[in-house]
C-alpha atoms as a PDB file:
ATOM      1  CA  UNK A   1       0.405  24.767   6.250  1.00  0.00           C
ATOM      2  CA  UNK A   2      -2.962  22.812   7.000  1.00  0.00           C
ATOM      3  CA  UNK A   3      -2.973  19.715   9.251  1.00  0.00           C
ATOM      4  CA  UNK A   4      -6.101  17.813  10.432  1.00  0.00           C
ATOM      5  CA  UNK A   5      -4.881  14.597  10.919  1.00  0.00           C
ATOM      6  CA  UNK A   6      -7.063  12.625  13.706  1.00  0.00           C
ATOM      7  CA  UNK A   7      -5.801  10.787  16.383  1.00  0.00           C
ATOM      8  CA  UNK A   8      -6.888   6.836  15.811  1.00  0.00           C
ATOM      9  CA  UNK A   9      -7.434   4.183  18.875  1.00  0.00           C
ATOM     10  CA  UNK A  10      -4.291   2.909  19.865  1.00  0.00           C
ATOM     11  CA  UNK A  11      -5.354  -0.654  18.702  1.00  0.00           C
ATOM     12  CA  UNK A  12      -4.888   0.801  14.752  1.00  0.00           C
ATOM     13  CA  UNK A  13      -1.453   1.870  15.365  1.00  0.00           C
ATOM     14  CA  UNK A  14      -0.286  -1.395  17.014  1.00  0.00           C
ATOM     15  CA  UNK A  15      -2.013  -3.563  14.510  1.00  0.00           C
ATOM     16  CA  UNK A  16      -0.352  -1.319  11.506  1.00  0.00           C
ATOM     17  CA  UNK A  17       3.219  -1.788  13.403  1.00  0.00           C
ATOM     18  CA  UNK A  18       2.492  -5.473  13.406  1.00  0.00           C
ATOM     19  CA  UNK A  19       1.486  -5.844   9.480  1.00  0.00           C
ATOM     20  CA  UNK A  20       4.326  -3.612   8.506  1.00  0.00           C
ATOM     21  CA  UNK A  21       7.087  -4.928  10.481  1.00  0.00           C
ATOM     22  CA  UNK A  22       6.048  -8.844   9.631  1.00  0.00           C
ATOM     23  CA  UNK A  23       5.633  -7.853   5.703  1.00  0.00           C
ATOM     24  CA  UNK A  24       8.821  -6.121   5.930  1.00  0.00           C
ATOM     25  CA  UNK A  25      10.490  -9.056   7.590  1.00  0.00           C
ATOM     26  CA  UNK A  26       9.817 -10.900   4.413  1.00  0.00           C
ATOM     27  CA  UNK A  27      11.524  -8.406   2.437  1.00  0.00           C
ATOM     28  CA  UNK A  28      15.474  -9.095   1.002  1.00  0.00           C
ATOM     29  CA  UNK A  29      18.320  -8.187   3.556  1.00  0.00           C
ATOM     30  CA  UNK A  30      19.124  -4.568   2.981  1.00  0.00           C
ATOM     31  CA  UNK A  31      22.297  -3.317   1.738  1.00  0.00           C
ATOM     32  CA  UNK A  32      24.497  -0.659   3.834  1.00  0.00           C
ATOM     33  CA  UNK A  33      22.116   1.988   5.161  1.00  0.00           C
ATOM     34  CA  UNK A  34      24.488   4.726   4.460  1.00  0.00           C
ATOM     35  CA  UNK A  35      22.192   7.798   4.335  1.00  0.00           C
ATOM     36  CA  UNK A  36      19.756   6.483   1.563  1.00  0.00           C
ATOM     37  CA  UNK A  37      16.986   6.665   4.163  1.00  0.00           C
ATOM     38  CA  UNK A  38      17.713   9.912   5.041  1.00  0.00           C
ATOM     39  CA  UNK A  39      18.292  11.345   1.890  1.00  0.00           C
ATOM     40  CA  UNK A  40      15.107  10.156   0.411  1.00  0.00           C
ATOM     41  CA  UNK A  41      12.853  12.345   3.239  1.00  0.00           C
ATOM     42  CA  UNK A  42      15.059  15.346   3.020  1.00  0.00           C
ATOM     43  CA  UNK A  43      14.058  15.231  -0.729  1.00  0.00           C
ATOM     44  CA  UNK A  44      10.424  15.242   0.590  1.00  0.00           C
ATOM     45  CA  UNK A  45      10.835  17.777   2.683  1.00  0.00           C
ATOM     46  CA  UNK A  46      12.610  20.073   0.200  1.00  0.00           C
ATOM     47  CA  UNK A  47       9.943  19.857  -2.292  1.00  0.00           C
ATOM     48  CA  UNK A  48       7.138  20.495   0.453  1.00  0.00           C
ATOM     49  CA  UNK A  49       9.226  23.560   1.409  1.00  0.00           C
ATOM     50  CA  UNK A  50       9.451  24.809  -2.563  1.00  0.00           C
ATOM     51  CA  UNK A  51       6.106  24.334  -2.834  1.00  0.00           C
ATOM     52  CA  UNK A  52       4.926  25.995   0.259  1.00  0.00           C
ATOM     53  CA  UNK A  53       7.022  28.994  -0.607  1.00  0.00           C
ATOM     54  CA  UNK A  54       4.996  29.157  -4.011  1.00  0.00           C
ATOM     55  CA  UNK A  55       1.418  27.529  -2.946  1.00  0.00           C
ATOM     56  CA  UNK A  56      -0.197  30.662  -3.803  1.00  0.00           C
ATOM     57  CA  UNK A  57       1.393  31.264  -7.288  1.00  0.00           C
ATOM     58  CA  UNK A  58       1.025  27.712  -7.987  1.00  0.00           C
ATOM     59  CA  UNK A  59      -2.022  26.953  -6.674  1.00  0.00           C
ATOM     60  CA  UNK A  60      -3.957  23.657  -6.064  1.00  0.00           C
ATOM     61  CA  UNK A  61      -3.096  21.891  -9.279  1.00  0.00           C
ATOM     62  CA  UNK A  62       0.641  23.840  -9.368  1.00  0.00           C
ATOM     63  CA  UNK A  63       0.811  22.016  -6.150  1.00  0.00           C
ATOM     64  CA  UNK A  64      -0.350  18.589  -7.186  1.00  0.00           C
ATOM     65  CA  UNK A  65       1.897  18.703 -10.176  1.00  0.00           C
ATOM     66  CA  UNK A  66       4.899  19.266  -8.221  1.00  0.00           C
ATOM     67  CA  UNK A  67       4.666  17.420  -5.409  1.00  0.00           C
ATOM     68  CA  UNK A  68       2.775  13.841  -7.588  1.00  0.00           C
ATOM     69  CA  UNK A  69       5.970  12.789  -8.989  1.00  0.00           C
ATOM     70  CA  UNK A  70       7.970  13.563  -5.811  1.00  0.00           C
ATOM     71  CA  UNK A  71       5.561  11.008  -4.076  1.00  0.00           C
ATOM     72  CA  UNK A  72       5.449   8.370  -6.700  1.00  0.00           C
ATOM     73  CA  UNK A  73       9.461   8.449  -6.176  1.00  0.00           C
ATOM     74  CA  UNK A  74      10.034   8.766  -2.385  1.00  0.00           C
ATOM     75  CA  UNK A  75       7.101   6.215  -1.442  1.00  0.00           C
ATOM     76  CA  UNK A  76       6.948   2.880  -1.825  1.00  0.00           C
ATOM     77  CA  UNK A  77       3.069   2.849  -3.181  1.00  0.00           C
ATOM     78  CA  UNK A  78       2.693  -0.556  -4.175  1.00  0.00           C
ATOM     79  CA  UNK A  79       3.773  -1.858  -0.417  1.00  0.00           C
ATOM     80  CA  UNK A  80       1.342   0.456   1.227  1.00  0.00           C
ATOM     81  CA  UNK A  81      -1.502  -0.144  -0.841  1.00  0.00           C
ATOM     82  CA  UNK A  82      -1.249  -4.105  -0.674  1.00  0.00           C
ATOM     83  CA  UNK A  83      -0.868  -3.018   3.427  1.00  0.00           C
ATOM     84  CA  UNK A  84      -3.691  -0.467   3.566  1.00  0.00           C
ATOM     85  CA  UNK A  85      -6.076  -3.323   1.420  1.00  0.00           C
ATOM     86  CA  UNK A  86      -5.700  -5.456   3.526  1.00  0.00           C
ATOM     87  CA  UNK A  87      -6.490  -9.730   3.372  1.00  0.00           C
ATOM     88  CA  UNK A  88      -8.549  -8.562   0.313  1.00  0.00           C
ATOM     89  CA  UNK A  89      -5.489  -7.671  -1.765  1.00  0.00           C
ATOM     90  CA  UNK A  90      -5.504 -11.269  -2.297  1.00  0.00           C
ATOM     91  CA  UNK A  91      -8.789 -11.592  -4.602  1.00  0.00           C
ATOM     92  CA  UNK A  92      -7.594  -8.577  -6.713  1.00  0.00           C
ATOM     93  CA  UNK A  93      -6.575  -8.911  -9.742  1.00  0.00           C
ATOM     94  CA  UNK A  94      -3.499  -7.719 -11.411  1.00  0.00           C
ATOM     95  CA  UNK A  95      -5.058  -5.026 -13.401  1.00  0.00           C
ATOM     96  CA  UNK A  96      -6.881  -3.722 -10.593  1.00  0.00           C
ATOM     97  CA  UNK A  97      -4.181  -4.084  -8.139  1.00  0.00           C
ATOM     98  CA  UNK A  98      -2.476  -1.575 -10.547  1.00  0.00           C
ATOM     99  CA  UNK A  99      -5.694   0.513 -10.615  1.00  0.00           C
ATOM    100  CA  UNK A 100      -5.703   0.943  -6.839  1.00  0.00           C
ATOM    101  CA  UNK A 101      -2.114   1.807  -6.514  1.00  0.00           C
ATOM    102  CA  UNK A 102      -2.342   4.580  -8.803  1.00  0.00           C
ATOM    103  CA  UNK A 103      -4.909   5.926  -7.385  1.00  0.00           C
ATOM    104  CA  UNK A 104      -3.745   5.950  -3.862  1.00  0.00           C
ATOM    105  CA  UNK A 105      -0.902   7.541  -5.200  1.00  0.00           C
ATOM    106  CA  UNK A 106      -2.768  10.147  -6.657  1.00  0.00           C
ATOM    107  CA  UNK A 107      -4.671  10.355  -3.600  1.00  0.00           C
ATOM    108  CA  UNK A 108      -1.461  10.957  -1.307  1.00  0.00           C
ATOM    109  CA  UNK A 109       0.170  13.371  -3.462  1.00  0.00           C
ATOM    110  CA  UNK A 110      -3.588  15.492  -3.520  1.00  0.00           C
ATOM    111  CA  UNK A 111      -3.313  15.104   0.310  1.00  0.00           C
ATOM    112  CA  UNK A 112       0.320  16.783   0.463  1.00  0.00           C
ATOM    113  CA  UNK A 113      -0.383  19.486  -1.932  1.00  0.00           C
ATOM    114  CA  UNK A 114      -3.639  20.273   0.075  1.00  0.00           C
ATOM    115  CA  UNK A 115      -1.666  20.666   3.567  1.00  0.00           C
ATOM    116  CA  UNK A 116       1.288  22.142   2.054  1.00  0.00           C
ATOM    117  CA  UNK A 117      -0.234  25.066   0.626  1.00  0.00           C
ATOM    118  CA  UNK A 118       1.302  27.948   2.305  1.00  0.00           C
ATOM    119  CA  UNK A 119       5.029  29.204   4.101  1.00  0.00           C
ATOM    120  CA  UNK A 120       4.745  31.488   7.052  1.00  0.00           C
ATOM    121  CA  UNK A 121       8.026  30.244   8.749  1.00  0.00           C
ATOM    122  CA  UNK A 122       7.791  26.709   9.024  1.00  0.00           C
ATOM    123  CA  UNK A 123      10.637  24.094   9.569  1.00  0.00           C
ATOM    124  CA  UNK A 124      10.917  20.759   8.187  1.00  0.00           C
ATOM    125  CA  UNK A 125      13.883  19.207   9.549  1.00  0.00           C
ATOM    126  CA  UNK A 126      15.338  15.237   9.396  1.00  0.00           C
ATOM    127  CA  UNK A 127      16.257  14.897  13.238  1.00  0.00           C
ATOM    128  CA  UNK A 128      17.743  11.431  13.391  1.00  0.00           C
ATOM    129  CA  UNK A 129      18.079   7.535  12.128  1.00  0.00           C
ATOM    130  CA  UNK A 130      16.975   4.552  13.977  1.00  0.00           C
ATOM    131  CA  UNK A 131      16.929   0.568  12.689  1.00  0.00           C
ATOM    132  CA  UNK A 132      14.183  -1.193  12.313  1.00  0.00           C
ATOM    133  CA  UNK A 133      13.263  -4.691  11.854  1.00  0.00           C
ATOM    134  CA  UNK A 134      13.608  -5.241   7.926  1.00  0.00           C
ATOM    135  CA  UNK A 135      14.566  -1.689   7.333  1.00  0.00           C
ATOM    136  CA  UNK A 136      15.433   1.755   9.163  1.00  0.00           C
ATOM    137  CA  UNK A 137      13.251   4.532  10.856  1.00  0.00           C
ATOM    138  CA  UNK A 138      13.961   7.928  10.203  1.00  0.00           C
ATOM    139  CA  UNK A 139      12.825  10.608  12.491  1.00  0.00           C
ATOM    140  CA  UNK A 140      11.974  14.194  11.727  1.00  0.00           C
ATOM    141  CA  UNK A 141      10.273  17.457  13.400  1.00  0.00           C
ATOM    142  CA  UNK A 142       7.757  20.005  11.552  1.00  0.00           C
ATOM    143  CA  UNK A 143       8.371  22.507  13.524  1.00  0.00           C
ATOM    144  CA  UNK A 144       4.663  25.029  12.724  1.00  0.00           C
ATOM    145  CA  UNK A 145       4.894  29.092  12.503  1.00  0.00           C
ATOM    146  CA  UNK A 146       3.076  29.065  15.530  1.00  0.00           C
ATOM    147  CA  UNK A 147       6.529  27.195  17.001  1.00  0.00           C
ATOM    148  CA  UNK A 148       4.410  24.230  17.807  1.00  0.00           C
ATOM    149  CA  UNK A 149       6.759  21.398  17.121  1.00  0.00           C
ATOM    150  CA  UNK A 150       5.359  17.817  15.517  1.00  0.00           C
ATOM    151  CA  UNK A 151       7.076  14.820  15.611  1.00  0.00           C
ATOM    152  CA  UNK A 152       6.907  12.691  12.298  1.00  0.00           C
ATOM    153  CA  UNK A 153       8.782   9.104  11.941  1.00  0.00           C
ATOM    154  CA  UNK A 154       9.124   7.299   8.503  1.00  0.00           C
ATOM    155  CA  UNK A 155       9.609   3.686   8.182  1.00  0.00           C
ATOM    156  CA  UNK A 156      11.811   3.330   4.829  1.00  0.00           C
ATOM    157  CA  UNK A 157      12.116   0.351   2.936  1.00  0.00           C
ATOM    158  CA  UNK A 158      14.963  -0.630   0.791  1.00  0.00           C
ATOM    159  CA  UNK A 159      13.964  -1.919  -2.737  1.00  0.00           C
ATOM    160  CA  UNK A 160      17.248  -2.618  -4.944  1.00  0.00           C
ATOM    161  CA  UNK A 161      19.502  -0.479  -3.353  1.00  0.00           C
ATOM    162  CA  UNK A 162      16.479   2.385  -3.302  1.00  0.00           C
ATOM    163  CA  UNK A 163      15.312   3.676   0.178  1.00  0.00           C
ATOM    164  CA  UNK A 164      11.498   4.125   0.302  1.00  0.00           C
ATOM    165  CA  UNK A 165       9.155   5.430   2.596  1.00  0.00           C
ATOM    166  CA  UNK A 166       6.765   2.488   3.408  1.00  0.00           C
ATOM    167  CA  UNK A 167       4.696   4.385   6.718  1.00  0.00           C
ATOM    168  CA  UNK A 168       4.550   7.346   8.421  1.00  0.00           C
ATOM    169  CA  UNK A 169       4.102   7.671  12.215  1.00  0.00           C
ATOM    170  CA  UNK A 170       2.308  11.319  13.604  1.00  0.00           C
ATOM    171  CA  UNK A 171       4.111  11.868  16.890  1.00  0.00           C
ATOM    172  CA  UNK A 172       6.440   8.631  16.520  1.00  0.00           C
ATOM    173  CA  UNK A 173       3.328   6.079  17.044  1.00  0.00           C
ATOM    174  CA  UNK A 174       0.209   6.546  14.933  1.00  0.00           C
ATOM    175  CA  UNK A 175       0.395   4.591  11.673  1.00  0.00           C
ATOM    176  CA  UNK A 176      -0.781   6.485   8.828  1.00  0.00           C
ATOM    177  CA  UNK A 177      -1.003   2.641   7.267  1.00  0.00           C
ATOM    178  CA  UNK A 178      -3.413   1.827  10.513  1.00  0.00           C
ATOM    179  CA  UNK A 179      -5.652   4.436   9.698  1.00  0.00           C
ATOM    180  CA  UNK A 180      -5.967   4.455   6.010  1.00  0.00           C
ATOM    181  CA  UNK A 181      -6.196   0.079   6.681  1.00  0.00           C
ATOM    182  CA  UNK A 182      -9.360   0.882   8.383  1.00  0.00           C
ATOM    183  CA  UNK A 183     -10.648   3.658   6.331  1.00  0.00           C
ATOM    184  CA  UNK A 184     -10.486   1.685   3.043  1.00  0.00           C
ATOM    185  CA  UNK A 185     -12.042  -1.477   4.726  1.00  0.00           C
ATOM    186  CA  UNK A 186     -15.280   0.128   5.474  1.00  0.00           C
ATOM    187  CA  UNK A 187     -15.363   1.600   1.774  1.00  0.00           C
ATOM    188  CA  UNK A 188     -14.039  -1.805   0.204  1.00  0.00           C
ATOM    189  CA  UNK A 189     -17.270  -3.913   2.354  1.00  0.00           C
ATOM    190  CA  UNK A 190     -20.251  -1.724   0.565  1.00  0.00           C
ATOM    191  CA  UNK A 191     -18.340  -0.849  -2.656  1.00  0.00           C
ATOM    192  CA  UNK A 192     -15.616  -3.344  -3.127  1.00  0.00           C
ATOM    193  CA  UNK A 193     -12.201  -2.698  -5.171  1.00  0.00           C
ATOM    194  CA  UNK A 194     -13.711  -0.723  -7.903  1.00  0.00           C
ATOM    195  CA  UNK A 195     -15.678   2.008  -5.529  1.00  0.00           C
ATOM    196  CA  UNK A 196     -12.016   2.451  -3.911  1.00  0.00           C
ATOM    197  CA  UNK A 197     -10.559   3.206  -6.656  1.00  0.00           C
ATOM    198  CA  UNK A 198     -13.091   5.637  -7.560  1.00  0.00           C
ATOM    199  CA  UNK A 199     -13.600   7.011  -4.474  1.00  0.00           C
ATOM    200  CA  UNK A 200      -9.625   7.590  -4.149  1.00  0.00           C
ATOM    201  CA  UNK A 201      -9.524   9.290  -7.293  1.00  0.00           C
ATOM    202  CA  UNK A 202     -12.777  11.513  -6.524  1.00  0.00           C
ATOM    203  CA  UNK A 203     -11.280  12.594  -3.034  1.00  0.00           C
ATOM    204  CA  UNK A 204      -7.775  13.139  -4.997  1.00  0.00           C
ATOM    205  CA  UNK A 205      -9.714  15.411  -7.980  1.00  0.00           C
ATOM    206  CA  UNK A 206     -11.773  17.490  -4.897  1.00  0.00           C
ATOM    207  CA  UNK A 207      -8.468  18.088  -3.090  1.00  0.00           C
ATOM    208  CA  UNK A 208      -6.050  19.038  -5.858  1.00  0.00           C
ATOM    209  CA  UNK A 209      -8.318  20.298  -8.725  1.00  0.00           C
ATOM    210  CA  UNK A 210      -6.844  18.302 -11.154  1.00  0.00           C
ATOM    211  CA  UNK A 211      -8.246  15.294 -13.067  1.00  0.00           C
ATOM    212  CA  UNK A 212      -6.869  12.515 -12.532  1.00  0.00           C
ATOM    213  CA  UNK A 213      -8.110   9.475 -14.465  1.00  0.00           C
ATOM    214  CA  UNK A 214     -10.155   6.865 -12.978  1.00  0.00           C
ATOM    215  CA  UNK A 215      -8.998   3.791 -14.544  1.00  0.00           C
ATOM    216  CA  UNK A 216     -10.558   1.010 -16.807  1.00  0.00           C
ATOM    217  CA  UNK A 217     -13.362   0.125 -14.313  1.00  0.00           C
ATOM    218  CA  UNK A 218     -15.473   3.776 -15.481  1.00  0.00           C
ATOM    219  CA  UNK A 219     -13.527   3.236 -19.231  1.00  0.00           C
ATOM    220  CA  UNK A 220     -14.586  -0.075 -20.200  1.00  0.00           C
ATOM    221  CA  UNK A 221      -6.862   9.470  -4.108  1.00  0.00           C
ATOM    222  CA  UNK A 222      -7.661  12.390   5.438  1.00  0.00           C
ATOM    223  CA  UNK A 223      -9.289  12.638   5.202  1.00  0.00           C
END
């Protein structure tokens, strides 16, 4: 299993706490928590653990394809693009805003079957449940072959009765929403909404080796 995720200034991942938690405030009252939250990253984790155990027989796009409709399911993609956008999301239009989601997705799913590629031992385990303002936090360890332990938290979202994961927090506090929020708002100042969405779906094509389609803007997805 790959990681090379980079720490961020602590200013990202208080600024992505503070977007998340005040969107998610304006979200419905959620129904009985139950173990919907929990249930939804132990299905995560299970398909990451499949797929490690056959990255090498599946390969790169064997990867992709397994874990891409996983993510699409288990993430709530339209709430984190609109959060990693930004104030921008605004000016979008619908089509687009459709565009960009789809290729994020694309782009997360690339990222998971990149990192995921391999088993030698590793443990994915759901450690605990927390509330959270608007929704619930679920808390997990990825424990690495080396025995290196990493702590990963998941803000979940209910939509409709369905518990989705709406950010994920390396060692409890850095928002993966933070970083990508500041990654895409360098990319969306020189190239605007279109070069994201290409550039999400070129980085998601280099990463998985699949083509993925890059939407009506050429017709008409950490690292």
């Amino acid at each position: 299993m790959k990681r090379s995720t980079t720490r961020r200034e602590q200013s990202l991942t208080l600024a992505g706490i503070a977007v998340c938690l005040a969107l998610l405030a304006l979200s419905p009252p959620s129904a009985a928590m139950a173990t919907g939250g929990t249930d939804t990253v132990r299905s995560l984790y299970d398909t990451l653990l499949s797929t490690m155990r056959n990255g090498a027989t599946l390969g790169a796009r064997g990867r992709y394809a397994q874990i891409e409709p996983v993510v699409r399911r288990v993430f709530d993609i339209p709430f984190m693009t609109r959060l990693a956008v930004g104030p921008q999301w605004e000016g979008v239009s619908d089509a687009q805003r459709q565009e960009v989601s789809r290729a994020f997705e694309h782009y997360v799913a690339a990222i998971y079957a990149e990192r995921f590629d391999s088993y030698s031992g590793e443990r994915l385990q759901v450690t605990g449940e927390e509330p959270s303002a608007g929704g619930t936090v679920i808390t997990s360890q990825i424990t690495k072959s080396t025995g290196e332990a990493v702590n990963i938290n998941y803000l979940m979202r209910n939509n409709g009765g369905v518990w989705q994961i709406a950010d994920v927090y390396l060692d409890g506090t850095i928002s993966e929403m933070a970083t990508r929020r500041s990654e895409f708002a360098a990319i969306l100042r020189s190239q605007g909404i279109t070069g994201l969405i290409q550039t999400l779906n070129a980085k998601a094509n280099t990463l998985s080796g699949a083509r993925v389609e890059i939407g009506a803007a050429a017709d008409v997805v950490r690292r």
